[in-house]
N, C-alpha and C. Protein backbone atom coordinates (compact mmCIF):
# COMPACT_ATOMS: atom_id res chain seq x y z
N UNK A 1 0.94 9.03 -2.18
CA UNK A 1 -0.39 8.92 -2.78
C UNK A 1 -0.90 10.33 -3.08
N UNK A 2 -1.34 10.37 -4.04
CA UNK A 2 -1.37 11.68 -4.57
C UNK A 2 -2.97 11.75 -4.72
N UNK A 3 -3.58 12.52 -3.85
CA UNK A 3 -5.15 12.63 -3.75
C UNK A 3 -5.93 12.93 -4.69
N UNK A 4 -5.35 13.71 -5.38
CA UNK A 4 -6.19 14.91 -6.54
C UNK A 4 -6.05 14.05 -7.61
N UNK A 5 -4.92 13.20 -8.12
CA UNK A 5 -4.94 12.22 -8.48
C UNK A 5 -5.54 10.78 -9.06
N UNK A 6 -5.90 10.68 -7.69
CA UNK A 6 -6.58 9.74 -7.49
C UNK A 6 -8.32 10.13 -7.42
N UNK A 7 -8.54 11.01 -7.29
CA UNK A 7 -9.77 11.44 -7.70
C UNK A 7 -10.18 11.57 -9.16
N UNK A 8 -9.22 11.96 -9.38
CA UNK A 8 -9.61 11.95 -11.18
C UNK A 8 -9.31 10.72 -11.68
N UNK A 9 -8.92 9.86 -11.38
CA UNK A 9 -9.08 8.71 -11.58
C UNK A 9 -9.91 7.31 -11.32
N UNK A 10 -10.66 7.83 -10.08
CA UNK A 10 -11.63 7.10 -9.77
C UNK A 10 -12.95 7.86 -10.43
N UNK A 11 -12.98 8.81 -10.69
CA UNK A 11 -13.85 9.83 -11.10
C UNK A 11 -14.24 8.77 -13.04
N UNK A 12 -13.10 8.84 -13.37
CA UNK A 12 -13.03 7.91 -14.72
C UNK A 12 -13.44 6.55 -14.59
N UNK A 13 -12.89 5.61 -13.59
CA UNK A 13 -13.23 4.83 -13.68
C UNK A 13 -14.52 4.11 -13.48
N UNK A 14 -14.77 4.89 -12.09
CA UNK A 14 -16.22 4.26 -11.49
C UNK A 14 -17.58 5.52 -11.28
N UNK A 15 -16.97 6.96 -11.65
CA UNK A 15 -17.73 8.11 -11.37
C UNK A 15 -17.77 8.33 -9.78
N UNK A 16 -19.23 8.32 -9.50
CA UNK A 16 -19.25 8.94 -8.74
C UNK A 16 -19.66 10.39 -8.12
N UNK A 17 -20.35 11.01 -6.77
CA UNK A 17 -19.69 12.14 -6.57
C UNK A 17 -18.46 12.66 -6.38
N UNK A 18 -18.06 13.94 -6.38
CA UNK A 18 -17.29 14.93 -5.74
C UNK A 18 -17.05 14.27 -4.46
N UNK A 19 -18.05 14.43 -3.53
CA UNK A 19 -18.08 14.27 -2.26
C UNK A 19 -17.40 13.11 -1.82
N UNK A 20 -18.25 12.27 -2.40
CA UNK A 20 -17.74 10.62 -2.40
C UNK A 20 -15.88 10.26 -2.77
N UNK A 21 -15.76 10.76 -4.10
CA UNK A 21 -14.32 10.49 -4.43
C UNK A 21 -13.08 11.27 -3.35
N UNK A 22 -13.51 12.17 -2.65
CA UNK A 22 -13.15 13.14 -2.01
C UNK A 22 -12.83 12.04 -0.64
N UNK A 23 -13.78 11.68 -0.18
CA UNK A 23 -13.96 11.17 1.19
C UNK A 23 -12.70 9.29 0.87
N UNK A 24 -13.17 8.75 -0.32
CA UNK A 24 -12.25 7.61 -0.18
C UNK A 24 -10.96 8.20 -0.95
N UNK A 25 -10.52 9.49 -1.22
CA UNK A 25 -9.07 9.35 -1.36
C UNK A 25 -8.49 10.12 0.40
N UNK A 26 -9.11 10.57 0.62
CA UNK A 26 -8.49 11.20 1.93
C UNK A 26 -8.12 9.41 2.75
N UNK A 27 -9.07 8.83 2.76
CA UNK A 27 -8.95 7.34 3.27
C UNK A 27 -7.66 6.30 2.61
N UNK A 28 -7.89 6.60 1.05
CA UNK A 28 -6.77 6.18 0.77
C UNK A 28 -5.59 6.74 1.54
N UNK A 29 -5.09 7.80 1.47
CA UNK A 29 -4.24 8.49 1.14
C UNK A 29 -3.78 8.01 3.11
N UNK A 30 -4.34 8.52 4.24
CA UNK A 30 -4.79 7.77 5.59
C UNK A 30 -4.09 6.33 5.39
N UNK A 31 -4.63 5.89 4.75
CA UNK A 31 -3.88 3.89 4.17
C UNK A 31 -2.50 3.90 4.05
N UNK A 32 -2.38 5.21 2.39
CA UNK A 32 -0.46 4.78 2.51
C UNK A 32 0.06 5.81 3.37
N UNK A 33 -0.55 6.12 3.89
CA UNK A 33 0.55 7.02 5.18
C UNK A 33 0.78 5.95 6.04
N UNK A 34 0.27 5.12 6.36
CA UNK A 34 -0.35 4.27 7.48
C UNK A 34 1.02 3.55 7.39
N UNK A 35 1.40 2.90 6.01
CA UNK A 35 2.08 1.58 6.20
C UNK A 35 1.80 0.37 5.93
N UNK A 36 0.50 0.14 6.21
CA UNK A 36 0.01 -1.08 6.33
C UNK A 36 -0.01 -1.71 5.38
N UNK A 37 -0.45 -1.72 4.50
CA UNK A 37 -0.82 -2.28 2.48
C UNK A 37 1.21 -2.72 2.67
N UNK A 38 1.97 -1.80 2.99
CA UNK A 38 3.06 -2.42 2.69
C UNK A 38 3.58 -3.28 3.54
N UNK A 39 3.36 -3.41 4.84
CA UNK A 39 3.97 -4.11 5.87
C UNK A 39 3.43 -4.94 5.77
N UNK A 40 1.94 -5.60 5.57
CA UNK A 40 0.92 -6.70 5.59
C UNK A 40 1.11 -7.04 4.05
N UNK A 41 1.57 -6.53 3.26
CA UNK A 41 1.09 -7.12 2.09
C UNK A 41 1.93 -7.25 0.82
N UNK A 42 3.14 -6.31 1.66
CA UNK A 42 4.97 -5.95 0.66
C UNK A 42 4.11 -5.31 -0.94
N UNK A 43 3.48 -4.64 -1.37
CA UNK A 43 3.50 -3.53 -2.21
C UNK A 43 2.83 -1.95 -2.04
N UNK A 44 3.80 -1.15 -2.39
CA UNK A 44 3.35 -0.32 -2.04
C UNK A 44 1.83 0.41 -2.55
N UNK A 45 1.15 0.99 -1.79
CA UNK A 45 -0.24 1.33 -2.25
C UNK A 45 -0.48 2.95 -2.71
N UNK A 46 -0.45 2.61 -4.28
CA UNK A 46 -0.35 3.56 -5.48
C UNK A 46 -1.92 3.62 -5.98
N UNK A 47 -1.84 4.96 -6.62
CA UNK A 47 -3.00 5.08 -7.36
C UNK A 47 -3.66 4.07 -7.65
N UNK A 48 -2.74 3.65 -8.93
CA UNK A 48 -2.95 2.20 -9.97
C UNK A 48 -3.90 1.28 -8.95
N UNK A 49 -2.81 0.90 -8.03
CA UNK A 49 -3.35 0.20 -6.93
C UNK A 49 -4.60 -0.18 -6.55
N UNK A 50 -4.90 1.44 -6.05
CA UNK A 50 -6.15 1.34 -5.56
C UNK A 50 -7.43 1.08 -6.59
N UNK A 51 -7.14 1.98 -7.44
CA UNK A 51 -8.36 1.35 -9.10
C UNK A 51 -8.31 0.03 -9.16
N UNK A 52 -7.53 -0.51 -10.00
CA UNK A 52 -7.37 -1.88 -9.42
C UNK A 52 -8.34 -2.75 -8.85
N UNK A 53 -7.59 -2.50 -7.63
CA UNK A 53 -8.47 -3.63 -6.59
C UNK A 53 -9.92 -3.05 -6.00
N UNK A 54 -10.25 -1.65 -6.66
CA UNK A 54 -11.69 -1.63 -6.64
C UNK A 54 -12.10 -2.11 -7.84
N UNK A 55 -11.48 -1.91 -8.63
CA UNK A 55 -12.09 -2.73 -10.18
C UNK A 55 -12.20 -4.27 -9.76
N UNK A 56 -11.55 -4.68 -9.06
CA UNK A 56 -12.38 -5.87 -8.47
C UNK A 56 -13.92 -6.22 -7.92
N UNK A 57 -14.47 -5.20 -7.10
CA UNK A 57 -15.54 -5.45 -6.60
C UNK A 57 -16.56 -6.05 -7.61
N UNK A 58 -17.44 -6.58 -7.01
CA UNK A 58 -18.65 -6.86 -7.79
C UNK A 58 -19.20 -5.04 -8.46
N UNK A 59 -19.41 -5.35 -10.05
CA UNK A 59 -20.09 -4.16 -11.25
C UNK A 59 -20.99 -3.53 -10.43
N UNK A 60 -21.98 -4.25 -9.74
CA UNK A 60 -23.47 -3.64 -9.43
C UNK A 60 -22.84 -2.37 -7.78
N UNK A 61 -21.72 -2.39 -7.46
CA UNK A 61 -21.22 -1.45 -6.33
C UNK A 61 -21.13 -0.30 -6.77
N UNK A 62 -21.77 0.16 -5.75
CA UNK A 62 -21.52 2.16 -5.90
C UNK A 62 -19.73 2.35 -5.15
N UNK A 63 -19.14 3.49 -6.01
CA UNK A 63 -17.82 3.76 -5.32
C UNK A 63 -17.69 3.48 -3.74
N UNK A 64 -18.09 3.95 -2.99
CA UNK A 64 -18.29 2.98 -1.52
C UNK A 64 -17.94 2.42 -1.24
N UNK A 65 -19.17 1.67 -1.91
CA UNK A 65 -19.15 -0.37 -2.14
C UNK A 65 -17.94 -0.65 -2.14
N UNK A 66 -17.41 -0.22 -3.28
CA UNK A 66 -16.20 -0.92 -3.53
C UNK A 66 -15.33 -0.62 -3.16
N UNK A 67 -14.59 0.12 -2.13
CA UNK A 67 -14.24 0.83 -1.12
C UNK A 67 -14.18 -0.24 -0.13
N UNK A 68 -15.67 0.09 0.48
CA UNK A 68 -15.62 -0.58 1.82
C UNK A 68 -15.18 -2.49 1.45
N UNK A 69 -15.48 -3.05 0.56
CA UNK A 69 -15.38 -4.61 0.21
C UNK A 69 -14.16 -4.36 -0.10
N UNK A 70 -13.07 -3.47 -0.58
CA UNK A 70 -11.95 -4.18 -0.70
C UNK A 70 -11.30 -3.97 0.93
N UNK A 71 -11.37 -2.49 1.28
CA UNK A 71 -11.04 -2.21 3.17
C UNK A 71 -11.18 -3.70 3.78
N UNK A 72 -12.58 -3.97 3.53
CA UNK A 72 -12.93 -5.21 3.80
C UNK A 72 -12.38 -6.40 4.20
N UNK A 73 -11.57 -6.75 2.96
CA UNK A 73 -11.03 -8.18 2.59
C UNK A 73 -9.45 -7.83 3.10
N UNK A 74 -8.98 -6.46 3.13
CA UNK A 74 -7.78 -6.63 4.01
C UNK A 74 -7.87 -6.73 5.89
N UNK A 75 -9.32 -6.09 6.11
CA UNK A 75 -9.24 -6.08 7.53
C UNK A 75 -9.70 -8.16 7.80
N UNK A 76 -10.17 -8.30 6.37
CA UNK A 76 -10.34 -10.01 6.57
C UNK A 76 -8.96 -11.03 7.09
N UNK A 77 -8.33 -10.48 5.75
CA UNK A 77 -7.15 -10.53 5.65
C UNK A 77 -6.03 -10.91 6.99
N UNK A 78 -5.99 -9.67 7.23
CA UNK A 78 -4.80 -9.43 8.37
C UNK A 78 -5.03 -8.21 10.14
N UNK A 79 -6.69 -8.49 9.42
CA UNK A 79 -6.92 -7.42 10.63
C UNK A 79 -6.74 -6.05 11.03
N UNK A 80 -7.19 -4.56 11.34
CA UNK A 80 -7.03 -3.61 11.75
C UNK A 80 -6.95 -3.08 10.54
N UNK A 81 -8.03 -3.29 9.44
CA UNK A 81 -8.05 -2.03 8.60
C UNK A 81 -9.61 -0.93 8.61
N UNK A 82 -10.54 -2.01 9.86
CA UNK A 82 -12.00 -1.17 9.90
C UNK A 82 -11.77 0.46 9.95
N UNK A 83 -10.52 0.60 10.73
CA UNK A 83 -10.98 2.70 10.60
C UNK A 83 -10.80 2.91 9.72
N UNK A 84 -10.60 2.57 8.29
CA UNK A 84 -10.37 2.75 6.97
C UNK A 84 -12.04 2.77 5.81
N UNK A 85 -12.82 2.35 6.80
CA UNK A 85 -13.87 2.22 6.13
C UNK A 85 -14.65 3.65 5.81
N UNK A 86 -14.83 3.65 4.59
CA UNK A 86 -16.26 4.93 4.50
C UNK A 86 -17.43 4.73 4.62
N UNK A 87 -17.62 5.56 5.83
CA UNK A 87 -20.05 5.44 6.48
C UNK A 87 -20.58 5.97 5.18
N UNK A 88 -20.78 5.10 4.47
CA UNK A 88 -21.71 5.70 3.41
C UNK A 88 -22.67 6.48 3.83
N UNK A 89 -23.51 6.80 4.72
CA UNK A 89 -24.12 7.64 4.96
C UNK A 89 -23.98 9.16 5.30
N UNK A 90 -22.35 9.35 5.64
CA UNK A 90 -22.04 10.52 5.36
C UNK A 90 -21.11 11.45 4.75
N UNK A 91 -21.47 10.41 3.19
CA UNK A 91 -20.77 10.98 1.99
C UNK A 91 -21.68 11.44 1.19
């Protein structure tokens, strides 16, 4: 997972701060080191990926948002993805 990457790409897609895009690719990036997206879910977790399935969230979400709701639906999912979440409050 390529961070810098993925910042400029969420940067395009959904904006955002600096700060903000900064804080959920380090999280991403935390994710595919992790394993998990692939062991729980058999694909590996790529850039693409991650746009993606935040381009899912509901429109009216700040980058976060859509962050924490997809983290979300995998810790729904299969459990043990909450340390993955970003405290919006200190981004």
């Amino acid at each position: 997972m390529d961070r810098e990457e993925l910042e400029r790409e969420l940067d395009e897609a959904f904006g955002g701060d600096e700060q903000t895009r900064r804080a959920i690719s380090r999280q991403a990036r935390d994710l595919a080191d992790s394993g998990r997206v692939q062991t729980d879910f058999d694909y590996e977790l790529t850039v693409d990926a991650v746009v993606d399935h935040l381009a899912d969230a509901p429109d009216d979400h700040t980058l976060v948002e859509r962050w924490n709701w997809w983290v979300g639906s995998l810790d729904l999912a299969e459990g043990g993805y909450q340390r993955f979440h970003v405290r919006p409050d200190i981004v």
